[in-house]
Protein backbone atom coordinates (compact mmCIF):
# COMPACT_ATOMS: atom_id res chain seq x y z
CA UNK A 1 148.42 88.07 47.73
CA UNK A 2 149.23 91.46 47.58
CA UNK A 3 152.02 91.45 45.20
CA UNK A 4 150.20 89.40 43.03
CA UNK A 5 147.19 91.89 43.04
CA UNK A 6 149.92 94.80 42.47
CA UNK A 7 151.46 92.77 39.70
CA UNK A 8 147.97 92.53 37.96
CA UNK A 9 147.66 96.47 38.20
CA UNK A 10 151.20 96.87 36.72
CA UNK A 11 150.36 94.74 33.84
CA UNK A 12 147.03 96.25 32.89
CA UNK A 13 148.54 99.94 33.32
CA UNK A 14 151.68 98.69 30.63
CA UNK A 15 149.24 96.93 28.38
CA UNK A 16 146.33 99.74 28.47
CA UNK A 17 149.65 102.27 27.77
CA UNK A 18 150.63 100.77 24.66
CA UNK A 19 147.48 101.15 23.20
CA UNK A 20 146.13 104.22 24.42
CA UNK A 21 149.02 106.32 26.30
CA UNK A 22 149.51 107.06 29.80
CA UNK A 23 146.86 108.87 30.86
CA UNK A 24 144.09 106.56 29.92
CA UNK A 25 145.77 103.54 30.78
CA UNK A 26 145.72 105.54 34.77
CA UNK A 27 142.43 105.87 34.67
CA UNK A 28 141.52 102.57 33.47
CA UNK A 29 143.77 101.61 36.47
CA UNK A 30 142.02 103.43 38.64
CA UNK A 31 138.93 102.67 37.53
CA UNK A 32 139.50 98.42 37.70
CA UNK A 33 142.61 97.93 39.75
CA UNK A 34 141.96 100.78 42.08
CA UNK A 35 138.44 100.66 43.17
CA UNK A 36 138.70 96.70 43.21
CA UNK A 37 141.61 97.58 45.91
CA UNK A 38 138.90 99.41 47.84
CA UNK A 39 136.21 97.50 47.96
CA UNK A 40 139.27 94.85 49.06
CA UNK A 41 139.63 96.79 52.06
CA UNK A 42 136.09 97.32 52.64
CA UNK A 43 135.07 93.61 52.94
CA UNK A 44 138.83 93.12 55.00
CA UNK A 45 137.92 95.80 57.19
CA UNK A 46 134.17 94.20 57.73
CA UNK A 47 135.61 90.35 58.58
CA UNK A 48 138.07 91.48 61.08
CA UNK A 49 134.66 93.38 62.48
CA UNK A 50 132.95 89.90 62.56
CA UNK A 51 130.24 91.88 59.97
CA UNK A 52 128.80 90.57 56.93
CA UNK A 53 129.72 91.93 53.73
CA UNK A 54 127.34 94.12 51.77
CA UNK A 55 125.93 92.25 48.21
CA UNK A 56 127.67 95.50 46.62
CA UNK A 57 130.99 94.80 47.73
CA UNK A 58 131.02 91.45 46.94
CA UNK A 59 129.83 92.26 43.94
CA UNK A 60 132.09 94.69 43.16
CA UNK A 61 134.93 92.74 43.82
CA UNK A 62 133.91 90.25 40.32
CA UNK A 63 132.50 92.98 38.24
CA UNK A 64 135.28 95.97 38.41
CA UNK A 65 138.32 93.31 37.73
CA UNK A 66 135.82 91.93 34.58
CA UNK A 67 135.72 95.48 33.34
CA UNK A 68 138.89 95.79 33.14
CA UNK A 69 139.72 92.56 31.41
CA UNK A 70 137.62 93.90 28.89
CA UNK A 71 139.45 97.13 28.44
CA UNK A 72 142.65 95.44 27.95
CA UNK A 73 140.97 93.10 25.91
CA UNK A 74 140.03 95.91 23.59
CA UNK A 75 143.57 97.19 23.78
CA UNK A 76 144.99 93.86 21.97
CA UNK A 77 145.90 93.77 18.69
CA UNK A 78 145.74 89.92 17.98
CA UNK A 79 143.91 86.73 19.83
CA UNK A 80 147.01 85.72 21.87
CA UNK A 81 147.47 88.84 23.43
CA UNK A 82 143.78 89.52 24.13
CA UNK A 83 143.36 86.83 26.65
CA UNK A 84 146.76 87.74 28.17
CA UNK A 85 145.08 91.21 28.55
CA UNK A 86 141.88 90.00 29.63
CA UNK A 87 143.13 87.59 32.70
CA UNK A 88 145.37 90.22 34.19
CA UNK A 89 143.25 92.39 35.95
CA UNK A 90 141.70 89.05 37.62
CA UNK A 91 144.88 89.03 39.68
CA UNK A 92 143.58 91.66 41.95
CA UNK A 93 139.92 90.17 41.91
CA UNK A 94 141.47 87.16 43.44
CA UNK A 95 143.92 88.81 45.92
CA UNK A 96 141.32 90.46 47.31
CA UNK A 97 138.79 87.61 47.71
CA UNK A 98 141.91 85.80 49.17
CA UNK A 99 142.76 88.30 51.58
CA UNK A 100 139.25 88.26 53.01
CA UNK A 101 138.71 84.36 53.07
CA UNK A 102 142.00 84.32 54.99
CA UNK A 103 140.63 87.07 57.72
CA UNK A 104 137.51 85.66 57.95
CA UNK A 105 139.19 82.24 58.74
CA UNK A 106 141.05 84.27 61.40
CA UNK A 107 138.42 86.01 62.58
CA UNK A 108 136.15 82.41 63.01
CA UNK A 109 139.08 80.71 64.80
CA UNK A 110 139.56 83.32 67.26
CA UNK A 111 135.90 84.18 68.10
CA UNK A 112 134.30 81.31 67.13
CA UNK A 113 131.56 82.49 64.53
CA UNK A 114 131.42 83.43 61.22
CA UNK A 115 129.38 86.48 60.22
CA UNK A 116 129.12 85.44 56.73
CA UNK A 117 127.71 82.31 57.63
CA UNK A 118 125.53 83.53 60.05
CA UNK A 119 124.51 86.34 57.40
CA UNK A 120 123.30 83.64 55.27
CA UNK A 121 121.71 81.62 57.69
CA UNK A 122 119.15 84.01 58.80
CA UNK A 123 118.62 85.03 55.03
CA UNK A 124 117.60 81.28 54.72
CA UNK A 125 115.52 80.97 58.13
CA UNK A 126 113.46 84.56 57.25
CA UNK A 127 112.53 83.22 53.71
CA UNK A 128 111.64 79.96 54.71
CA UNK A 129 109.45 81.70 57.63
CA UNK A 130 107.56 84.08 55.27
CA UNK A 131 107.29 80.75 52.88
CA UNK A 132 105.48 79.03 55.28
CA UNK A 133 103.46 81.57 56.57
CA UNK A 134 102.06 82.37 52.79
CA UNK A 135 102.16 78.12 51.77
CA UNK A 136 99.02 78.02 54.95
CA UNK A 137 97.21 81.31 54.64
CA UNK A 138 97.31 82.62 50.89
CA UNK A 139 94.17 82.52 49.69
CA UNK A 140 95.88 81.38 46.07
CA UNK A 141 95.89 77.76 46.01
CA UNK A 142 98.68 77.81 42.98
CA UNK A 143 100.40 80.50 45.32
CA UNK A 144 100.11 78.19 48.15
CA UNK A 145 101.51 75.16 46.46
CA UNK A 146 104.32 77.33 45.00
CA UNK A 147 105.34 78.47 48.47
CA UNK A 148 105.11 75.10 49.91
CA UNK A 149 107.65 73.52 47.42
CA UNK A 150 109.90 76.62 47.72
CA UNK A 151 109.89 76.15 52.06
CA UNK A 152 111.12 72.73 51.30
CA UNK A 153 113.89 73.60 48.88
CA UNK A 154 115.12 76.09 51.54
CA UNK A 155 114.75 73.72 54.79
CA UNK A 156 118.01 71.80 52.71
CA UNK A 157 119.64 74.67 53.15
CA UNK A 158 119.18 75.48 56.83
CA UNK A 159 122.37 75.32 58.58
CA UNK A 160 124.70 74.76 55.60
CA UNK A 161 128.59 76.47 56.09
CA UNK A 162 127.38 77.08 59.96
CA UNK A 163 130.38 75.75 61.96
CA UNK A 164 129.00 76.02 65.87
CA UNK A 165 125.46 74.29 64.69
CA UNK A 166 127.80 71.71 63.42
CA UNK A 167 129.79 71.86 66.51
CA UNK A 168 127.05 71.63 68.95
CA UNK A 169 125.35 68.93 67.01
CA UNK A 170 128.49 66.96 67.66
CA UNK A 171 128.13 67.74 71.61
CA UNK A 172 124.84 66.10 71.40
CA UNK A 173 125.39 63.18 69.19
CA UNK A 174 128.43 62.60 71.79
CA UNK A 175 126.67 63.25 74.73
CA UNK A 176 123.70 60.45 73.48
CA UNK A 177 126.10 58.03 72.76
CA UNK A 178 128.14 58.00 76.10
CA UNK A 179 124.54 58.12 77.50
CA UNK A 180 123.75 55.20 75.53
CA UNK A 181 127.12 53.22 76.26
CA UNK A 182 126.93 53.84 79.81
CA UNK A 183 123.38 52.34 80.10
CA UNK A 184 124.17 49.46 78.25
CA UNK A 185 127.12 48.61 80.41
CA UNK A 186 125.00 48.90 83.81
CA UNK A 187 122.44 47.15 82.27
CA UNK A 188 124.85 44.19 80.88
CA UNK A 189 126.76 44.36 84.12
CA UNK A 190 124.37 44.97 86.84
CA UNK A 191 123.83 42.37 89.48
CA UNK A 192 120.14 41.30 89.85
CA UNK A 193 119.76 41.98 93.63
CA UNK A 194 117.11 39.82 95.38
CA UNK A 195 115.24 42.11 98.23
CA UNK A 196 115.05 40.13 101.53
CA UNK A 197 112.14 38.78 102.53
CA UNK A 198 110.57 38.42 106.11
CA UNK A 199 110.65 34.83 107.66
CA UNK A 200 106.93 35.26 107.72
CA UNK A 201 105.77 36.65 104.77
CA UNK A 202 104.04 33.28 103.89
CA UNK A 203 101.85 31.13 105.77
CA UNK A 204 103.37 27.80 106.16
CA UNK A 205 101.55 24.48 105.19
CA UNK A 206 102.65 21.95 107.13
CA UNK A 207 103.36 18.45 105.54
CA UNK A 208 101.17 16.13 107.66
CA UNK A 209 97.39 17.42 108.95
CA UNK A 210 97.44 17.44 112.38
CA UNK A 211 96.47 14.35 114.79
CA UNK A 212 93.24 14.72 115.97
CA UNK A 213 92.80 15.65 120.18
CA UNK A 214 91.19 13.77 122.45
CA UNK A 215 87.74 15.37 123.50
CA UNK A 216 88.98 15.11 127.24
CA UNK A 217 91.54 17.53 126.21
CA UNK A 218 89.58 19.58 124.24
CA UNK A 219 87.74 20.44 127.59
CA UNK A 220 90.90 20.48 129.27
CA UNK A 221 92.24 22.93 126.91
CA UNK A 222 88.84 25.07 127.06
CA UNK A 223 89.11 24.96 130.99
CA UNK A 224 92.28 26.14 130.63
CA UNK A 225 92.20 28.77 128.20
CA UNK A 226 88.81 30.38 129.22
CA UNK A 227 89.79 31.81 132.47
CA UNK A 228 87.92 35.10 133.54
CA UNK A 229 89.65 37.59 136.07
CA UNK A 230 87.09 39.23 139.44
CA UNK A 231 85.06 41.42 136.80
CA UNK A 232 84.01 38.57 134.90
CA UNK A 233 86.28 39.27 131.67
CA UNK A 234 88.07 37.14 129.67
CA UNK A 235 91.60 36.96 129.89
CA UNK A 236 94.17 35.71 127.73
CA UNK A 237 97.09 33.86 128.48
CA UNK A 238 100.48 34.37 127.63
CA UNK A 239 100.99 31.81 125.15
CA UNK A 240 98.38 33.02 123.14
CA UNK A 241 99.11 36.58 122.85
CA UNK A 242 103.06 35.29 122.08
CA UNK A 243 101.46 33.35 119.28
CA UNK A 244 99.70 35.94 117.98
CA UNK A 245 102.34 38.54 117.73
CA UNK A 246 104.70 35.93 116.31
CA UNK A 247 102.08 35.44 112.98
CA UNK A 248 102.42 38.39 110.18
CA UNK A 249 100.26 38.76 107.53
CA UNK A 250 101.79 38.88 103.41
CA UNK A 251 103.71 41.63 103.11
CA UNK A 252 101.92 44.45 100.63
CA UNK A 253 104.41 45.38 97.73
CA UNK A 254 105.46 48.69 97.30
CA UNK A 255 103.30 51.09 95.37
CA UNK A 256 104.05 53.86 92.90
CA UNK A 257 102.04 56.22 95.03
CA UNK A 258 104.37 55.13 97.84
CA UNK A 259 107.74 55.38 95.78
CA UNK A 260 106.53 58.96 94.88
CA UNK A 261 105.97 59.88 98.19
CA UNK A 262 109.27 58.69 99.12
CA UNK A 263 111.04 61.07 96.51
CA UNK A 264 108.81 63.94 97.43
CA UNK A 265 107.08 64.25 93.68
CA UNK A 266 103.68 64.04 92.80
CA UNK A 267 102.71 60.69 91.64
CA UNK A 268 103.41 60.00 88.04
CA UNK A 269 100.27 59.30 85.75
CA UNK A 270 99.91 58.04 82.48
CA UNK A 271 99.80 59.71 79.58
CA UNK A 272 101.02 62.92 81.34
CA UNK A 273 104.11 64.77 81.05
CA UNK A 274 106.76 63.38 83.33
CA UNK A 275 109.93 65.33 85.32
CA UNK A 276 112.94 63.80 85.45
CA UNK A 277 112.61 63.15 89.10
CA UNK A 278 108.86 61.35 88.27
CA UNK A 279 110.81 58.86 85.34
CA UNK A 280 113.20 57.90 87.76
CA UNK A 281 110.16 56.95 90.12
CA UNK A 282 108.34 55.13 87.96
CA UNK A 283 111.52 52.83 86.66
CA UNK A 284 112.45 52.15 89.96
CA UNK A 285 108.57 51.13 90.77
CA UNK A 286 108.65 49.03 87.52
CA UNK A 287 112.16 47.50 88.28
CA UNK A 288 110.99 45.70 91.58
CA UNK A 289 107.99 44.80 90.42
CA UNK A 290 109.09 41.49 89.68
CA UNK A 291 111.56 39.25 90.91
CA UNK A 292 114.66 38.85 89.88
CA UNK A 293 114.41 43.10 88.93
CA UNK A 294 113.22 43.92 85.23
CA UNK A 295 116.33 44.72 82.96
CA UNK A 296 116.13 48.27 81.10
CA UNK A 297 114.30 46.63 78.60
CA UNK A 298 112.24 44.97 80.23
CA UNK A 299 111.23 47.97 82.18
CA UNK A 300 111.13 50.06 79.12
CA UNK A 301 108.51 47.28 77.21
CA UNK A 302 106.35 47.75 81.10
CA UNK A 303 106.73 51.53 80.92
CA UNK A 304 105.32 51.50 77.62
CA UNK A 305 102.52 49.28 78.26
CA UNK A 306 101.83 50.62 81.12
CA UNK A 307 101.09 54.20 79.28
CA UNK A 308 103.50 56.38 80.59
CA UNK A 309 105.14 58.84 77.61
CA UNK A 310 108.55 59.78 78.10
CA UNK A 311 111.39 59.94 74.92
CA UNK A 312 114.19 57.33 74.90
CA UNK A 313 117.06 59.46 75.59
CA UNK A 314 115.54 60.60 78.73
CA UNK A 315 114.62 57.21 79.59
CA UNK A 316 118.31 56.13 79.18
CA UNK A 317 119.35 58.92 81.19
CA UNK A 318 116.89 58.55 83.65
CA UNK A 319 117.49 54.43 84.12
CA UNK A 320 121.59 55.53 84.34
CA UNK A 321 120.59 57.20 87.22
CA UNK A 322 118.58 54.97 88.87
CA UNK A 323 121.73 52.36 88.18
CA UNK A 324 123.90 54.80 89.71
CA UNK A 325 121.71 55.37 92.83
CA UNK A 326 121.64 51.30 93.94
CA UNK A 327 125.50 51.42 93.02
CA UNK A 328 125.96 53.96 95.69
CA UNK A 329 123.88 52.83 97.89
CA UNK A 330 125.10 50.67 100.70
């Protein structure tokens, strides 16, 4: 890059000097060839920095080299030779927009961010901020309406050249989908697991009523079971008080106040705002509400009808925990 910009000074210098002499062909050298080499350093100087280039330099860069294509250009004395004139000051132009591409590639792999880029971003985010500011409180309705069209033309270009957006977009389309891959594996793979019951959850029916007594030993029976100690009070026997322990009532399911309490949160409520803890709370609650368990989503079709908010990538993350929780549990 450098010898070709120094060839492209040579050749304007010899073609300028056949025209004009010496002396004006080094200033029309210095004037094109030389203060393009300078603003060349100037913008190679500012990427190693990690700054963004003034609009001047830039500029600069494109409009020195074209005036001195036209110089030389001038300097021809037939067609062919004026466009051999004119493109050979552009060899400097692009050695020095070469030179700084190259450093700012350096400068982006080694740091990781690109000033330019970022330059331009913010440009972008500041215009489409005073846009939308001026499209909802200009009290010109054409003004308004010209604003509004003009924030949408620059929302396209919101993030455009910026490598770590694009980066960390990546992360998070990566991260959703191993998310997403993990919970449809527990969910395809996961065991329904029956809780155990008590023998007596359920009163029994038994298949054939009962024979009817005899009223002798229904008095017998009263005699015997209506026995009263020195202070005249009733006493039960043995028997009874055996039978009576060894009858339990239906067992109450679990409620979500319950499950909450258990985890130490405040009980989730619809409609409201959930923590991570809370979602895991209220899956678990939905889960074992039936039996065989709810699948993920089956629990996420009760979740919703049952009005809790929550988005699905929190859900997912949220049931993957709850999947890895009964896996580790013993």
């Amino acid at each position: 890059m450098l010898a070709t910009g120094a060839a492209g000074g040579v050749g304007t210098f010899s073609n300028i000097k056949g025209a004009y002499g010496s002396g004006t062909a080094l200033g029309a050298l210095a004037a094109g060839e030389g203060a393009t080499a300078v603003l060349a350093l100037v913008l190679l100087g500012l990427t190693m920095l990690g700054q963004a280039a003034p609009l001047v330099v830039r500029a600069g860069l494109w409009l020195l080299p074209a005036a001195a294509s036209v110089m030389a250009g001038m300097a021809a004395d037939g067609p062919g030779r004026t466009v051999i004139y004119a493109v050979t000051p552009m060899g400097m132009c692009v050695a020095a927009e070469g030179m700084a591409f190259l450093a700012r590639r350096i400068v982006v792999h080694t740091d990781g961010r690109d000033a330019e880029a970022e330059h331009r971003a913010a440009a972008v985010v500041r215009s489409l901020a005073y846009h939308r500011a001026r499209a909802a409180n200009h009290p010109d309705e054409k003004i308004r309406a010209r604003s509004e069209r003009t924030s949408w033309r620059l929302a396209r270009k919101v993030g455009t050249g910026d490598a770590s957006l694009g980066t960390r977009l990546l992360d998070v389309q990566r991260e959703r989908v191993t998310t997403g891959a993990d919970v449809a594996l527990a969910d395809m793979f996961a065991v329904a697991v029956t809780p155990e019951r008590h023998a007596a959850t359920a009163p029994v029916t038994p298949t054939l009523p009962p024979a009817p007594e005899p009223a002798s030993a229904v008095v017998e029976a009263e005699a015997v079971t209506v026995s009263r100690d020195r202070e005249d009070t009733q006493v039960s026997t043995p028997t009874q008080e055996a039978e009576t322990d060894g009858v339990t009532g239906a067992v109450t399911p679990v409620t979500l106040d319950e499950v909450a309490a258990v985890a130490g949160v405040p009980t989730p409520l619809p409609a409201e705002p959930l923590t991570d803890v809370q979602l895991v709370v209220v899956l678990r609650h939905l889960r074992y509400s039936d039996d065989p368990p709810l699948s993920y989503r089956q629990a996420v079709t009760a979740f919703r009808d049952a009005g809790f908010v929550g988005g699905e990538q929190r859900i997912r993350t949220a049931w993957g925990a709850l999947m890895s929780q009964e896996e580790s549990a013993p």
